[in-house]
Protein backbone atom coordinates (compact mmCIF):
# COMPACT_ATOMS: atom_id res chain seq x y z
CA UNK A 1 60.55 -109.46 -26.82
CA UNK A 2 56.85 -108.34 -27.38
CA UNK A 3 55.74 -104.94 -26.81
CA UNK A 4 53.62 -106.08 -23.51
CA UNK A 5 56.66 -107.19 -22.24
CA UNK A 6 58.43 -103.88 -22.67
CA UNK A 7 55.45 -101.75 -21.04
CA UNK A 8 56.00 -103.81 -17.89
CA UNK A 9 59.22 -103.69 -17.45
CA UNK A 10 59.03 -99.69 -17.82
CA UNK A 11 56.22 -100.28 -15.42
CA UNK A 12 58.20 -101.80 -12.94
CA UNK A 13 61.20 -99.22 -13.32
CA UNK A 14 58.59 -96.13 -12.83
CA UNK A 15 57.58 -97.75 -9.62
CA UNK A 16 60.85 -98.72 -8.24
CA UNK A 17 61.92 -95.33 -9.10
CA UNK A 18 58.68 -93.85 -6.90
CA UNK A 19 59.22 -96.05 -4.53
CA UNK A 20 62.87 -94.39 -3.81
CA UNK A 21 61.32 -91.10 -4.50
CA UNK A 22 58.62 -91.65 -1.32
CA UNK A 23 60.83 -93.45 0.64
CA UNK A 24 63.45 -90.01 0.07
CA UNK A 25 60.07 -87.77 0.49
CA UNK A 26 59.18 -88.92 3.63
CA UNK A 27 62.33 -89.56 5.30
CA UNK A 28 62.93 -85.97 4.17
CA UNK A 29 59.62 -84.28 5.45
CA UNK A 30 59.81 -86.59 8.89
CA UNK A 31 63.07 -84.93 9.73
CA UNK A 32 62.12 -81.74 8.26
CA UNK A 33 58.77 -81.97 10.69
CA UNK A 34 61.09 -83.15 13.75
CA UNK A 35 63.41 -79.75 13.54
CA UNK A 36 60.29 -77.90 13.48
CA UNK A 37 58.46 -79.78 16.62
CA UNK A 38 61.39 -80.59 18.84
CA UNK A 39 62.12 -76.80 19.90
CA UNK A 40 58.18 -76.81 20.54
CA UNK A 41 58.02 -79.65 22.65
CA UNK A 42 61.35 -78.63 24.59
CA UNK A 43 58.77 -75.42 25.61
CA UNK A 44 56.17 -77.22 26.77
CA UNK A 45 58.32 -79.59 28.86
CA UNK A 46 60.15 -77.03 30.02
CA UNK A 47 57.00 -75.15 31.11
CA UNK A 48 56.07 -78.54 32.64
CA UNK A 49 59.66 -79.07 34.84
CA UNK A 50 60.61 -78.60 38.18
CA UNK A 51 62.92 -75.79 39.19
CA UNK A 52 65.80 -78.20 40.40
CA UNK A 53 65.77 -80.37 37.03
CA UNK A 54 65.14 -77.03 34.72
CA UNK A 55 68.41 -75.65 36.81
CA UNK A 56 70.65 -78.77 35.28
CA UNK A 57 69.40 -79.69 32.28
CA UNK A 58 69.05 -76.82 29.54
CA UNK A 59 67.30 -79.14 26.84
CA UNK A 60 64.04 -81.07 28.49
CA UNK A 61 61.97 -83.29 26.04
CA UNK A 62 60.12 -85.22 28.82
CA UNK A 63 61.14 -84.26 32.77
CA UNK A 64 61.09 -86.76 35.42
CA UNK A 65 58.26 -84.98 37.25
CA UNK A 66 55.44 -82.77 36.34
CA UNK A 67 55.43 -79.51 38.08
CA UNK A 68 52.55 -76.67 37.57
CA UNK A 69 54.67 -74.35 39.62
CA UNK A 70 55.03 -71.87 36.74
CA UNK A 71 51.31 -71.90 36.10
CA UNK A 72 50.23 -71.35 39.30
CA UNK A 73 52.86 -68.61 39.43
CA UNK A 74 51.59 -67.21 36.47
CA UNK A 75 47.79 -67.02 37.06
CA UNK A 76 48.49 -66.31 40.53
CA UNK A 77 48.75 -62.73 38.88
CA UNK A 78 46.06 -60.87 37.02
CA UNK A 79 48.44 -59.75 34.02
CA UNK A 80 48.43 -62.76 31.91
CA UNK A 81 44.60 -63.55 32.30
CA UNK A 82 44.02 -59.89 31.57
CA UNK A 83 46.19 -59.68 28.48
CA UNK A 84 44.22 -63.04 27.29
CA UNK A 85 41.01 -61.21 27.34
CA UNK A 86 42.21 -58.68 25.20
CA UNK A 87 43.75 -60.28 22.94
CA UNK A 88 40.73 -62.71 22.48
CA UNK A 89 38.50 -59.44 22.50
CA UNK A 90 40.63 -57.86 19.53
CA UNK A 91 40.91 -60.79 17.40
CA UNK A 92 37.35 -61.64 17.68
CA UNK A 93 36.09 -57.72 16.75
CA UNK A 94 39.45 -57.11 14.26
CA UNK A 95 38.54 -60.28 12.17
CA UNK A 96 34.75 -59.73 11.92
CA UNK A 97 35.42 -56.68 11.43
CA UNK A 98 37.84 -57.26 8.31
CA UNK A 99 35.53 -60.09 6.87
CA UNK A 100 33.17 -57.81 7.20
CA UNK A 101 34.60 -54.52 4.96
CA UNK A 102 36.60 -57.04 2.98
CA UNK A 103 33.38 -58.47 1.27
CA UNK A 104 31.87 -55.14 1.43
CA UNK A 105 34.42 -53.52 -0.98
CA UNK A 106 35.50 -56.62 -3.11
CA UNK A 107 31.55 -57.35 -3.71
CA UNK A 108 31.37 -54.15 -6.21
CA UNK A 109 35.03 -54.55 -7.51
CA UNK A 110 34.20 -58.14 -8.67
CA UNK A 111 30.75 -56.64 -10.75
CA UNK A 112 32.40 -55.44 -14.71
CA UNK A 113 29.67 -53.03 -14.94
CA UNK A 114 30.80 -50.57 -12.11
CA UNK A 115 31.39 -47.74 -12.79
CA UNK A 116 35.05 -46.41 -12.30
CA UNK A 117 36.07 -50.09 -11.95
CA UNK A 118 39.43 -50.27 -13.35
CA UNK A 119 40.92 -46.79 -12.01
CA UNK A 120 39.64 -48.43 -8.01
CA UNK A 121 41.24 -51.57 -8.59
CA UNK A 122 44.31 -49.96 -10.14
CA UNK A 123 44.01 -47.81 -7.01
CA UNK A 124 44.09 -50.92 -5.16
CA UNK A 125 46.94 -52.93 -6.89
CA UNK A 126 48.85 -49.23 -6.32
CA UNK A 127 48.74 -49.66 -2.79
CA UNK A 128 49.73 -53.49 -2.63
CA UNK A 129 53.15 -51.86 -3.48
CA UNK A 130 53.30 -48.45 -1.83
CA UNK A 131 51.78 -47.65 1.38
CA UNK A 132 52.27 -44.60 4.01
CA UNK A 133 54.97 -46.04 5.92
CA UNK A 134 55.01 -46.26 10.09
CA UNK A 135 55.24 -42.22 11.11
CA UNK A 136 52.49 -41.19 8.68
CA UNK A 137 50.14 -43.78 10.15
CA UNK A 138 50.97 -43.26 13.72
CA UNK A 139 49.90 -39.16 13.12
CA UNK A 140 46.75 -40.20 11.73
CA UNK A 141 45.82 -42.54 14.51
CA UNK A 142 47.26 -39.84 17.32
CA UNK A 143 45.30 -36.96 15.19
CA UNK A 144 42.23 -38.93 14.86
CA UNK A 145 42.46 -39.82 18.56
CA UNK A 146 43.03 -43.22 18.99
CA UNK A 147 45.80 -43.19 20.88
CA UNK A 148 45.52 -45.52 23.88
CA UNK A 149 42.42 -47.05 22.51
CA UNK A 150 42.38 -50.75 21.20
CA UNK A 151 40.54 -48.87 17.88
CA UNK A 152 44.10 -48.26 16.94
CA UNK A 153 45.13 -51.86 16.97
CA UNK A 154 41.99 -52.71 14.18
CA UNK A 155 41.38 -49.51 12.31
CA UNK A 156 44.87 -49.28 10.61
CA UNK A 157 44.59 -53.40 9.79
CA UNK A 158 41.31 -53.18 8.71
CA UNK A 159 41.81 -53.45 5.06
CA UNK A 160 44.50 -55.18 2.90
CA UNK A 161 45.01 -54.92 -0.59
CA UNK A 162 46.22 -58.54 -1.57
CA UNK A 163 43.44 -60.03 0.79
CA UNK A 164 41.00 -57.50 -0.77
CA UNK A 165 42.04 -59.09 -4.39
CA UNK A 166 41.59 -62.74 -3.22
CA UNK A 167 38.27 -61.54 -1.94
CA UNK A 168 36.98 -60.05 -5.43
CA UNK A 169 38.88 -62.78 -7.51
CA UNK A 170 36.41 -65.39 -5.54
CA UNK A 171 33.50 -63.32 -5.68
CA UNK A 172 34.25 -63.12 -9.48
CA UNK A 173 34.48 -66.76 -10.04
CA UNK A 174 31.12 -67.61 -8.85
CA UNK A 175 27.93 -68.05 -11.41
CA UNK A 176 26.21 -65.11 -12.17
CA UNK A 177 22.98 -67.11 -12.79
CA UNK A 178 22.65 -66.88 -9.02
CA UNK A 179 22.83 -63.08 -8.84
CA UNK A 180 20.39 -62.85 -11.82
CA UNK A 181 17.72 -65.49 -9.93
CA UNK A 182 18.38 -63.45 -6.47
CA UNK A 183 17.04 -59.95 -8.03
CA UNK A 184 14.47 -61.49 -9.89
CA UNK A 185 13.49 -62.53 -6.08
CA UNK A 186 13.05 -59.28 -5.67
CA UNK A 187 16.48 -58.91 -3.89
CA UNK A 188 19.10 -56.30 -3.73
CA UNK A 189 22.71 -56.17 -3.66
CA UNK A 190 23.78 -56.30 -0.18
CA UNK A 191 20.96 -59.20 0.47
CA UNK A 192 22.13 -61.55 -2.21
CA UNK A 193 25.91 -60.73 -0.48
CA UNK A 194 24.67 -61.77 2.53
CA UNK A 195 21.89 -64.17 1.97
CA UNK A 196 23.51 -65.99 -0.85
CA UNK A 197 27.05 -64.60 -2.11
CA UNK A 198 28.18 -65.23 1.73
CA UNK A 199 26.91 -68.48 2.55
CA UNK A 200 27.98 -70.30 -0.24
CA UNK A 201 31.50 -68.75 0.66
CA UNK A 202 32.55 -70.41 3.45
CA UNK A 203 36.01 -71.86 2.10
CA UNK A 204 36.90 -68.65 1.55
CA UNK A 205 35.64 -66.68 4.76
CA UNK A 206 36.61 -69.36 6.94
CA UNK A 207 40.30 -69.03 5.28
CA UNK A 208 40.59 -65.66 5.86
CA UNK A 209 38.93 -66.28 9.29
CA UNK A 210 42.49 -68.11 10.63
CA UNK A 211 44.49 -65.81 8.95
CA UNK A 212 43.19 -62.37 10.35
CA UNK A 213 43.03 -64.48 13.40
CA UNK A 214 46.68 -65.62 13.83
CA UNK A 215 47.52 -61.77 12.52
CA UNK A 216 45.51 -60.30 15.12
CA UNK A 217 46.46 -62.58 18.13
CA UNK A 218 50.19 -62.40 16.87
CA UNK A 219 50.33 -58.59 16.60
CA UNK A 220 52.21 -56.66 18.94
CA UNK A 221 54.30 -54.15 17.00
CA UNK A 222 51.30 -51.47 17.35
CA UNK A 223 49.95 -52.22 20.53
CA UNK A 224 53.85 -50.90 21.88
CA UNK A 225 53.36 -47.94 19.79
CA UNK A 226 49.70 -47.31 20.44
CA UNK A 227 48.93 -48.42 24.19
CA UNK A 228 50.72 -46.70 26.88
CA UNK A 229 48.47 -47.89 29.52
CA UNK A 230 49.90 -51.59 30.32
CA UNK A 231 46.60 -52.98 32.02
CA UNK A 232 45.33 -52.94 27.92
CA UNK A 233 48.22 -54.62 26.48
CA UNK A 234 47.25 -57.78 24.92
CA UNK A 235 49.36 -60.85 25.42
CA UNK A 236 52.02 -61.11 22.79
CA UNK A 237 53.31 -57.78 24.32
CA UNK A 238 53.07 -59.00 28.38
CA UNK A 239 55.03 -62.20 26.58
CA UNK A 240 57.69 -59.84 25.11
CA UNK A 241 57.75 -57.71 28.45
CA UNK A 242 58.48 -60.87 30.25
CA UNK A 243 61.44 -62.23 27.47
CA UNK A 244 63.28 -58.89 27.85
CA UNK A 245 62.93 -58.79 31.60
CA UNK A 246 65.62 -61.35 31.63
CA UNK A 247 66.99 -59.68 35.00
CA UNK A 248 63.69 -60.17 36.54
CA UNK A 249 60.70 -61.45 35.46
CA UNK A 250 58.85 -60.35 38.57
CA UNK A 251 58.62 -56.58 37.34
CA UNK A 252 57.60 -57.71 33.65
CA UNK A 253 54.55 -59.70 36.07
CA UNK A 254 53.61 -57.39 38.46
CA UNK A 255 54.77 -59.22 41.19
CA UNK A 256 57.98 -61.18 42.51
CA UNK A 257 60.01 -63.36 41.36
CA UNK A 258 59.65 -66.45 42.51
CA UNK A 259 60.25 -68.98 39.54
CA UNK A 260 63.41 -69.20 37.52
CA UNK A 261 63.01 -66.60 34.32
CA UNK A 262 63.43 -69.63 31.44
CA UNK A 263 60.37 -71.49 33.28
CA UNK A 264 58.10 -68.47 33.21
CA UNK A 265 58.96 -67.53 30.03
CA UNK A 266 58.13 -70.82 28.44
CA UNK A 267 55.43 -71.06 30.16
CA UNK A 268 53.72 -67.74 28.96
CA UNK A 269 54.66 -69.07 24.99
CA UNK A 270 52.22 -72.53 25.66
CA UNK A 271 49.57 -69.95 26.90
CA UNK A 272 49.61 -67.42 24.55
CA UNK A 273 50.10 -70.40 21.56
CA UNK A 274 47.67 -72.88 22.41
CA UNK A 275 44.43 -70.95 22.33
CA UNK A 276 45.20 -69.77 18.17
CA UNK A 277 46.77 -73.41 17.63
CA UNK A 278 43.07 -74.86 18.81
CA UNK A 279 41.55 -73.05 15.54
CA UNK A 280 43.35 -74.40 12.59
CA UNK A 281 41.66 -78.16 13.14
CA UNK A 282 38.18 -76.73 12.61
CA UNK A 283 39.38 -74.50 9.76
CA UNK A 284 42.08 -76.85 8.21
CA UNK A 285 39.61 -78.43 5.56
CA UNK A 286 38.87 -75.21 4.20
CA UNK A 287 41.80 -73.49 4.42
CA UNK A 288 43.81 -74.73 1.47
CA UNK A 289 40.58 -74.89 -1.10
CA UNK A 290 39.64 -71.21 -0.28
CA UNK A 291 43.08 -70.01 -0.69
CA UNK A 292 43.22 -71.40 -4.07
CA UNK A 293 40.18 -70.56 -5.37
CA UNK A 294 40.42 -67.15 -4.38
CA UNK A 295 43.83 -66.66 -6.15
CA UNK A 296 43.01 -68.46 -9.47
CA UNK A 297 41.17 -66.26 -11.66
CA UNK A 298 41.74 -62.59 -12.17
């Protein structure tokens, strides 16, 4: 048996093996992606299904009839388009405003020759592990007089440790040729940040983009501690108002109750979902690259 002859017979027992291996990989990750989408899709169907068909059948993957009784129910009310305005409002300010101060403070930090360096980002890695805690924070935003204000929903989030490393860790990577070409220019620091360093960082801003996003739109732990007034609460908290008011979902809306509870609440998840689900196909090429780029090098 020549040697050629043993190469493709190992050949052809790698790729039998692979082929079991893909055939196991994606029989695996098919049913893995089916428990993940079916509960999904039983939402939107549900949101989708008549009150009579809802009433006998507690699992609905397609219902005999379209009904857009819930929605009209639903928008018939001010609450849920006001609570979507706010919460579009905050995530649009919160995450422009943490881009923003995140490439502010990891600009220096990435720079070896600032002063003081080492004892900020030790400072910084410091408070990746210990933080204030809940009560402390909530008597600096009610002593600084945010209280009731959506300021207190942004201010505490506006800076993150971890997300402030990935920021400096990317700035770091990049070639400091084009630093030492931009102040030859004549420029200074913060316009080669935001004529150059910026620019040429959009895996990594439009990563962070989608996730201050989704953290923003999904946040509704503070709004309950910070916003007693219920005509600011953004929509994650009307949509937990309306999933505890099992007894009635007419009080959680402002109004009656006209629609059966499990119909109104499913159809307030496919509202407050769809709008930060619409991002991630614009953002998806980027997200992965700038995530990994910005966590490589330290």
């Amino acid at each position: 048996m020549s040697i050629s002859t043993v190469k493709v017979r190992k050949k052809q027992k790698q790729s039998v093996g692979s082929i079991i291996f893909d055939i196991f990989n994606h029989c695996f990750l098919g049913i893995l992606c089916l428990i993940m989408i079916l509960p999904f899709i039983n939402v939107i169907a549900s949101s989708l299904t008549p009150q009579e068909e809802l009433a006998r059948r507690s699992f609905v993957l397609i219902p005999s009839r379209l009904s857009l009784e819930a929605y009209s129910y639903i928008f018939s009310t001010r609450t849920i388009l006001q609570g979507l305005y706010v919460s579009v409002g905050i995530t649009i300010v919160g995450t422009a405003m943490n881009i923003l101060v995140s490439a502010l403070t990891a600009y220096p930090l990435s720079h070896q020759k600032l002063v003081g360096r080492k004892f900020l980002i030790t400072m910084v890695i410091f408070c990746m592990v210990f933080n204030g805690g809940m009560i402390p924070t909530f008597i600096i935003v009610k002593t600084l007089g945010l209280m009731n204000t959506y300021w207190a929903l942004i201010l505490p989030t506006l800076l993150s440790s971890f997300n402030l490393m990935l920021f400096k860790n990317y700035f770091q990577g990049l070639p400091a040729e084009l630093e030492e070409s931009a102040k030859l220019a004549g420029y200074n620091d913060l316009s080669i940040l935001f004529r150059i360093i910026i620019p040429i960082s959009k895996p990594l801003i439009a990563t962070f983009v989608v996730m201050f996003g989704v953290e923003h739109w999904n946040s509704w732990f503070n709004a309950m501690l910070y916003l007693s007034d219920s005509r600011k609460w953004p929509i994650q908290v009307i949509l937990r108002q309306i999933i505890t008011s099992s007894s009635n979902v007419g009080d959680a809306m402002g109004g009656t109750n006209l629609v059966p509870p499990a119909t109104v609440r499913n159809c307030t998840i496919v509202i407050a979902t769809i709008p930060i689900l619409a991002v991630y196909p614009f953002m998806q090429k980027y997200f992965t690259k700038g995530l990994l780029v910005g966590s490589v090098k330290g």
